[in-house]
N, C-alpha and C. Protein backbone atom coordinates (compact mmCIF):
# COMPACT_ATOMS: atom_id res chain seq x y z
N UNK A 1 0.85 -1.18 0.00
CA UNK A 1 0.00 0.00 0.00
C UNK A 1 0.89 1.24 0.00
N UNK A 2 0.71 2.51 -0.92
CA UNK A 2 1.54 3.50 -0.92
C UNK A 2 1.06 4.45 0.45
N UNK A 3 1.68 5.27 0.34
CA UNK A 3 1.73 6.01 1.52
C UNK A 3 1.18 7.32 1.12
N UNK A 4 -0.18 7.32 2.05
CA UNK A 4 -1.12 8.69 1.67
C UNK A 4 -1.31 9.25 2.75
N UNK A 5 -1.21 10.46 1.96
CA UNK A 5 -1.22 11.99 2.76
C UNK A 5 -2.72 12.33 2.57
N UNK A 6 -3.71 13.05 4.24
CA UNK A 6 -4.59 13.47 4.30
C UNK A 6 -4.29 14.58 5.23
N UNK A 7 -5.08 15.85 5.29
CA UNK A 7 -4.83 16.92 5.64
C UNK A 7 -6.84 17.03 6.47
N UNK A 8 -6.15 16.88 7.65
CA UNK A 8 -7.31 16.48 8.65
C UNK A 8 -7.72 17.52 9.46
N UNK A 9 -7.13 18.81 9.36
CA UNK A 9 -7.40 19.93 9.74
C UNK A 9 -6.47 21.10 8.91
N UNK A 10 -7.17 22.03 8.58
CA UNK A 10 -6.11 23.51 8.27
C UNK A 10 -6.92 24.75 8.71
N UNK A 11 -5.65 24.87 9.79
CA UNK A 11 -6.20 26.54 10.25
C UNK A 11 -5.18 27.89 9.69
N UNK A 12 -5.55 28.93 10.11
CA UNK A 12 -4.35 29.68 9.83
C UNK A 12 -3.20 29.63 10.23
N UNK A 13 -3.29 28.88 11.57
CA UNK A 13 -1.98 29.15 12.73
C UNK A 13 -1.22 27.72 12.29
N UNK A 14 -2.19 26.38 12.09
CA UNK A 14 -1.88 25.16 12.22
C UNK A 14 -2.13 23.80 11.45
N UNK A 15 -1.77 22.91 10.85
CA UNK A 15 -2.00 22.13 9.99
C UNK A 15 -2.27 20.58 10.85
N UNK A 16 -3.18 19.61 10.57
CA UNK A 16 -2.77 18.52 11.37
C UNK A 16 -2.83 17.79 9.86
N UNK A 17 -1.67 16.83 9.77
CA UNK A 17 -1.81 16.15 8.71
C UNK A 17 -1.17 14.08 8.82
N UNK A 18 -1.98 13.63 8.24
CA UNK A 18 -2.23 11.70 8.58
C UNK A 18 -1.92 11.49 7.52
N UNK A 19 -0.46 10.42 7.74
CA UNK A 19 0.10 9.44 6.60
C UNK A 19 -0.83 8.36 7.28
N UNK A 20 -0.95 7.57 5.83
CA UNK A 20 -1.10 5.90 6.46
C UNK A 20 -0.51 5.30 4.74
N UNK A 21 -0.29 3.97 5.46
CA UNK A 21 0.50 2.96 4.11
C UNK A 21 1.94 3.25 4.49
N UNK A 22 3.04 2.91 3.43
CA UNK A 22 4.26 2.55 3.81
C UNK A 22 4.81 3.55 2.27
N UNK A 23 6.01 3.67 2.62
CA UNK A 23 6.82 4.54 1.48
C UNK A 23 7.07 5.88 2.01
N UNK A 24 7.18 6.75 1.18
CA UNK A 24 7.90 8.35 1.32
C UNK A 24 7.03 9.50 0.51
N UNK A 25 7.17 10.41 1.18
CA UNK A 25 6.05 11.40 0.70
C UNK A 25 6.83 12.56 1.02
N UNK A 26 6.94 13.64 0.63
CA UNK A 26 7.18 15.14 0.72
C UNK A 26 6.28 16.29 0.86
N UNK A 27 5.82 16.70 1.76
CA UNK A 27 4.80 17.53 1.96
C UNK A 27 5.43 19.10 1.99
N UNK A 28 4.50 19.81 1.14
CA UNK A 28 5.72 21.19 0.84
C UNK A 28 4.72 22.62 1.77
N UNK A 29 6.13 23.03 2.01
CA UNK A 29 5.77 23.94 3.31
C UNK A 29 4.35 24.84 2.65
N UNK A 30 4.75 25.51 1.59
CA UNK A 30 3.75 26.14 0.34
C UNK A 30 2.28 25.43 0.53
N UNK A 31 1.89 24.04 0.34
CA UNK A 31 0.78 23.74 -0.05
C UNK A 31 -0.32 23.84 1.79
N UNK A 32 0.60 24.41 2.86
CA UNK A 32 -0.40 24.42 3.82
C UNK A 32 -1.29 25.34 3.95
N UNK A 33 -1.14 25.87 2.97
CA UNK A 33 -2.57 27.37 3.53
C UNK A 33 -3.66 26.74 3.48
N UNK A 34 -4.67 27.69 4.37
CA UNK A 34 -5.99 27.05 4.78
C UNK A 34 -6.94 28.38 3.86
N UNK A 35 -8.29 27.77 3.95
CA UNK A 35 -9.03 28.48 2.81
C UNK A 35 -8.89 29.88 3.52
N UNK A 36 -8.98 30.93 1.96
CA UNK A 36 -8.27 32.29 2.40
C UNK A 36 -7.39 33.05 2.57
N UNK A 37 -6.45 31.58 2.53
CA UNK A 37 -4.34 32.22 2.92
C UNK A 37 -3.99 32.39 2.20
N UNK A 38 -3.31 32.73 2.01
CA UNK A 38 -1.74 32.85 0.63
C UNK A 38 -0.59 33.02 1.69
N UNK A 39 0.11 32.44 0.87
CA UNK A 39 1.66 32.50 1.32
C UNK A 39 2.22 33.76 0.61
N UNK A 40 2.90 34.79 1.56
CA UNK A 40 3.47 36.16 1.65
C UNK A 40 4.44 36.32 1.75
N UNK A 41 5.51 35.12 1.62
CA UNK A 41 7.16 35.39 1.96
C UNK A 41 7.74 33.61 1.82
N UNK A 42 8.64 33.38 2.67
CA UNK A 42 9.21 32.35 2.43
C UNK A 42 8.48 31.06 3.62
N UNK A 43 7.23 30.70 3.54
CA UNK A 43 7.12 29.85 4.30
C UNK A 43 7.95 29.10 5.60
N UNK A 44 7.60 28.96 6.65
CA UNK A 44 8.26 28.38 7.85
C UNK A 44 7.60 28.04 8.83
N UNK A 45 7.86 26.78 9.24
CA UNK A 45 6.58 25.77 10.59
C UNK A 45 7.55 24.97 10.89
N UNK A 46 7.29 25.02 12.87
CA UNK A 46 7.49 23.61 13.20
C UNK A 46 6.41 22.42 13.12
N UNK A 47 7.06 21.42 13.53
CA UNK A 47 6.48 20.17 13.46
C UNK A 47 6.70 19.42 15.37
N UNK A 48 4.74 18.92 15.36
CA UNK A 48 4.52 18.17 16.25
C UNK A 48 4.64 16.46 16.00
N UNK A 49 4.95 15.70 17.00
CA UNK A 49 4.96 14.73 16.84
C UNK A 49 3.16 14.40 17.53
N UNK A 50 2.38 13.99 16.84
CA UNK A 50 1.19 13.55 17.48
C UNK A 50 0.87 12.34 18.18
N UNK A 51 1.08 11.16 16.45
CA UNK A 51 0.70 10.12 16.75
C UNK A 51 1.72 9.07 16.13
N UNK A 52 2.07 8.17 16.40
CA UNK A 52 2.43 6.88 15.11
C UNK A 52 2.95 5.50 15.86
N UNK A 53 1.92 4.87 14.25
CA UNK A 53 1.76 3.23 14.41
C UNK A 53 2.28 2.95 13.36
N UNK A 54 3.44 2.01 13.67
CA UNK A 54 4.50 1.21 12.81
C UNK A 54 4.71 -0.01 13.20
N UNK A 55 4.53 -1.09 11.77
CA UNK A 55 5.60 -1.88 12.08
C UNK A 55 6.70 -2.05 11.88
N UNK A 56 7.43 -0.89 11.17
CA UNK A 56 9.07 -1.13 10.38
C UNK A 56 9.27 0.83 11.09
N UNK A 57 11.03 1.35 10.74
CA UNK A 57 11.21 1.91 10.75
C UNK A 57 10.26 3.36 10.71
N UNK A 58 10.12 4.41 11.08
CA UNK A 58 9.34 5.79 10.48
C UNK A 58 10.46 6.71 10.82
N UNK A 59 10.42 7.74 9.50
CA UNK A 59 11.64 8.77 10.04
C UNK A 59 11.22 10.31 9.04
N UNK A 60 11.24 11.26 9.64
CA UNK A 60 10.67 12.46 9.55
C UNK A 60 11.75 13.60 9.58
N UNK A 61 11.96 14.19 7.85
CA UNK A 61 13.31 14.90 8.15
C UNK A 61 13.24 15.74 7.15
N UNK A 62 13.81 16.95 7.47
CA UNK A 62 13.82 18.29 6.91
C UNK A 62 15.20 19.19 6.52
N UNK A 63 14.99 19.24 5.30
CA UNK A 63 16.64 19.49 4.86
C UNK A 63 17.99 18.54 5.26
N UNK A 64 17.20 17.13 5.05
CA UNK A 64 18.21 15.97 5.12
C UNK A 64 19.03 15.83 6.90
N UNK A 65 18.03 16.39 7.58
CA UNK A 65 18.49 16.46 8.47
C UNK A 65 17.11 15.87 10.02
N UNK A 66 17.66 14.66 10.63
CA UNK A 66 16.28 13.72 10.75
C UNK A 66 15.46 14.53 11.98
N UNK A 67 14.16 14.73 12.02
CA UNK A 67 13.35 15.45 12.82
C UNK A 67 12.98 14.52 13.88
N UNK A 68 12.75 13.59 13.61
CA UNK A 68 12.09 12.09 14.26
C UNK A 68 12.09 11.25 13.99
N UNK A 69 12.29 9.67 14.53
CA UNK A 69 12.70 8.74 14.43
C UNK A 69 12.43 7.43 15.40
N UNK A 70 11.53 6.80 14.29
CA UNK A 70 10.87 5.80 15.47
C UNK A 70 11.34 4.63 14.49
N UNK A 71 12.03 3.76 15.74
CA UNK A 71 12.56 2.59 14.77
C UNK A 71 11.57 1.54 15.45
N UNK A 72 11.62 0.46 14.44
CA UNK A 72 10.82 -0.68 14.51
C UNK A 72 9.04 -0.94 14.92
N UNK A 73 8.54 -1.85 15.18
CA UNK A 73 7.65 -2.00 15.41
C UNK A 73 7.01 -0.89 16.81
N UNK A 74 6.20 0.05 16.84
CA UNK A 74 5.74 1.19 17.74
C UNK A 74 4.38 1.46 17.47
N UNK A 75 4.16 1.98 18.49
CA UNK A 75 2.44 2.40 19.14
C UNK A 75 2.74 3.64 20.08
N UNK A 76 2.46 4.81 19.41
CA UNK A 76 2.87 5.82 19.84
C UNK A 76 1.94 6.78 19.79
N UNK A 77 1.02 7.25 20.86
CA UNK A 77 0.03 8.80 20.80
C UNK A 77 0.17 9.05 21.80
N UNK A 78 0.04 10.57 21.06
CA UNK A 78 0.58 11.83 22.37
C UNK A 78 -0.78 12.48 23.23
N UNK A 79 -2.20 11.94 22.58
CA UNK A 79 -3.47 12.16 22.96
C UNK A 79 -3.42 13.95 23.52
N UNK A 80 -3.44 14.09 24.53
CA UNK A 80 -3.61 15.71 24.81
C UNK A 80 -2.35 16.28 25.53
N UNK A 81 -1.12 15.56 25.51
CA UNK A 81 -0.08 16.02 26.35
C UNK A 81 0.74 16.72 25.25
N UNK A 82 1.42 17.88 25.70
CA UNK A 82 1.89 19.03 24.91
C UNK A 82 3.58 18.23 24.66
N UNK A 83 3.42 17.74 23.73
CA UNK A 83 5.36 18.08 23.44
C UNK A 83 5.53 19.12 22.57
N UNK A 84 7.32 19.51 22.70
CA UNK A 84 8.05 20.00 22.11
C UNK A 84 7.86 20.38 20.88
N UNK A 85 7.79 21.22 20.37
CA UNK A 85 8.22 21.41 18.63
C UNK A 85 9.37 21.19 18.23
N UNK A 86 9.78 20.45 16.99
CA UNK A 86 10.94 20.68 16.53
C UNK A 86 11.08 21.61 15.61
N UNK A 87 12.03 22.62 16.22
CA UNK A 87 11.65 23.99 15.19
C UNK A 87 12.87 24.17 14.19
N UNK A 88 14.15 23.23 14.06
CA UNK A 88 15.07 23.29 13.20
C UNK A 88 14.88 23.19 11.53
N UNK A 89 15.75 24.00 10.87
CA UNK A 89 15.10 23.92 9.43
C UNK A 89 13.93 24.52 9.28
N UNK A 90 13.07 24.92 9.47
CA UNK A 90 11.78 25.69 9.61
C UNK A 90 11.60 25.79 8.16
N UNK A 91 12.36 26.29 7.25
CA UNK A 91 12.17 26.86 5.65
C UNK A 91 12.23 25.74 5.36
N UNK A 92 12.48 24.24 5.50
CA UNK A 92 12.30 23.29 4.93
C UNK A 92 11.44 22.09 4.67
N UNK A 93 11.09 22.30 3.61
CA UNK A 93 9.77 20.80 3.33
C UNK A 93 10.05 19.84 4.32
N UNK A 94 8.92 19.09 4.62
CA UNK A 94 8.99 17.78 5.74
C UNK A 94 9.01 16.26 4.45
N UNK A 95 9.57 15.57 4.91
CA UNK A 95 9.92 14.77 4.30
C UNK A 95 9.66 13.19 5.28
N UNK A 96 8.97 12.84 5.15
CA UNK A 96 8.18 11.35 5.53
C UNK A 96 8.38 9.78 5.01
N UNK A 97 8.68 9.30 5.15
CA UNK A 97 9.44 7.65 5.44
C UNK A 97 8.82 6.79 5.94
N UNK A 98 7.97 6.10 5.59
CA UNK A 98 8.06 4.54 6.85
C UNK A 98 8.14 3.46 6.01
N UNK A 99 8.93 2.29 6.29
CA UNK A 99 9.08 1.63 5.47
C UNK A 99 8.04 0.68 5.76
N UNK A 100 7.69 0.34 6.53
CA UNK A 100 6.89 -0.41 6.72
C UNK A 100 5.45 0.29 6.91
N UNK A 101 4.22 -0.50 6.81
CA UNK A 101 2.61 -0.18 6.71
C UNK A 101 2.62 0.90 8.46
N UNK A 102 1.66 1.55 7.92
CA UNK A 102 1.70 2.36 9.56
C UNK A 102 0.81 3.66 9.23
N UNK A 103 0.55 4.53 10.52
CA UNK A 103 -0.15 5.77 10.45
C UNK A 103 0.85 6.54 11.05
N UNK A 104 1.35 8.06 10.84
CA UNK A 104 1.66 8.96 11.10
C UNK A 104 0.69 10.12 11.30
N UNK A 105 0.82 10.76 12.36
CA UNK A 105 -0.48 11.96 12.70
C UNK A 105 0.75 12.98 13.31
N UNK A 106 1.13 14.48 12.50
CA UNK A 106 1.55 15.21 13.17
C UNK A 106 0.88 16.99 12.79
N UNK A 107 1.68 17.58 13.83
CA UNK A 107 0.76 18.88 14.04
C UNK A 107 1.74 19.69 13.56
N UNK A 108 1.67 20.49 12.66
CA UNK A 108 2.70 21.49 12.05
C UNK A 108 2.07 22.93 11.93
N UNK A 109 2.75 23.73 12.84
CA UNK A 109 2.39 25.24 13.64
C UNK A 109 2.97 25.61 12.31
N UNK A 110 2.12 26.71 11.75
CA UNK A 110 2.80 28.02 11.05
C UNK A 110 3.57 29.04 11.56
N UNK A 111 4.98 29.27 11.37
CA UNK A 111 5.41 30.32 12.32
C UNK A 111 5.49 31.74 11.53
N UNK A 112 5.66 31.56 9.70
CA UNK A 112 5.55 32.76 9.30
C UNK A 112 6.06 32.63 7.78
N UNK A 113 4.97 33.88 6.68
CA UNK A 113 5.37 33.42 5.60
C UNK A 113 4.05 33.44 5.00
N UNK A 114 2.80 32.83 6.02
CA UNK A 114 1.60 33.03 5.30
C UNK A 114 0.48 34.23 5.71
N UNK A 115 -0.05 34.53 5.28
CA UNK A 115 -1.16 35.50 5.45
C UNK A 115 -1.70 35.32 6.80
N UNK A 116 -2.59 35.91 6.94
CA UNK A 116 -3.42 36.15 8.09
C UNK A 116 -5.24 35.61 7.15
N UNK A 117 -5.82 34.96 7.60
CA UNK A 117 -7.18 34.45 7.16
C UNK A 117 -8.00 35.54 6.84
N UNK A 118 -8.22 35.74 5.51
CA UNK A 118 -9.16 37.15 4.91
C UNK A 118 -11.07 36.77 5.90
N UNK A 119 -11.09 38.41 6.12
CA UNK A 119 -12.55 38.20 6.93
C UNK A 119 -13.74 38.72 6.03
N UNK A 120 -14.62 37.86 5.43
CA UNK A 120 -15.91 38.15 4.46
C UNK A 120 -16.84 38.89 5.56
């Protein structure tokens, strides 16, 4: 099964977005605006770790440089407890991996770059 990207929330501030299946995907900083946005400069977001179910490797990395890293078979949700952002690389596309079948759920904050949500 390939590995698909769903975009399960978009706000102005915040993106939540769900891999499931196995393989590699590139999600580009550009395509997160939410209805209304435009991007105004050079895009930049950290990334939450939410959720992820693997049975093989998962690894999450931005400008070739690894964000997260869950090896082997894992069962991992963060349900309502606040972690960390990883805010390194910020200008750089997220880049997604699992080799094996699995779900990925993470939360990626806008820090700057896109508009502010137009008010009708």
């Amino acid at each position: 099964m390939a590995l698909v990207k769903t975009i399960l929330k978009a706000t102005p501030t915040e993106v939540i977005i769900k891999w499931t299946g196995s393989g590699a995907d590139t999600l580009t900083l550009a395509s997160l605006v939410s209805t209304g946005q435009t991007v105004t400069g050079t895009p930049a977001a950290s990334i939450d770790s939410v959720s992820v179910t693997s049975s093989g490797d998962t690894t999450v990395t931005r400008n070739a440089v690894v964000a997260f890293q869950i090896n082997g078979n894992f069962d991992y949700n963060m349900g309502s407890v606040n972690t960390g952002s990883v805010a390194e690389n910020p200008g750089s596309d997220i880049v997604v991996n699992m080799v094996a079948l699995g779900t990925l759920i993470l939360r990626v904050r806008k820090i700057s770059g896109y508009s502010a949500q137009k008010q009708f």
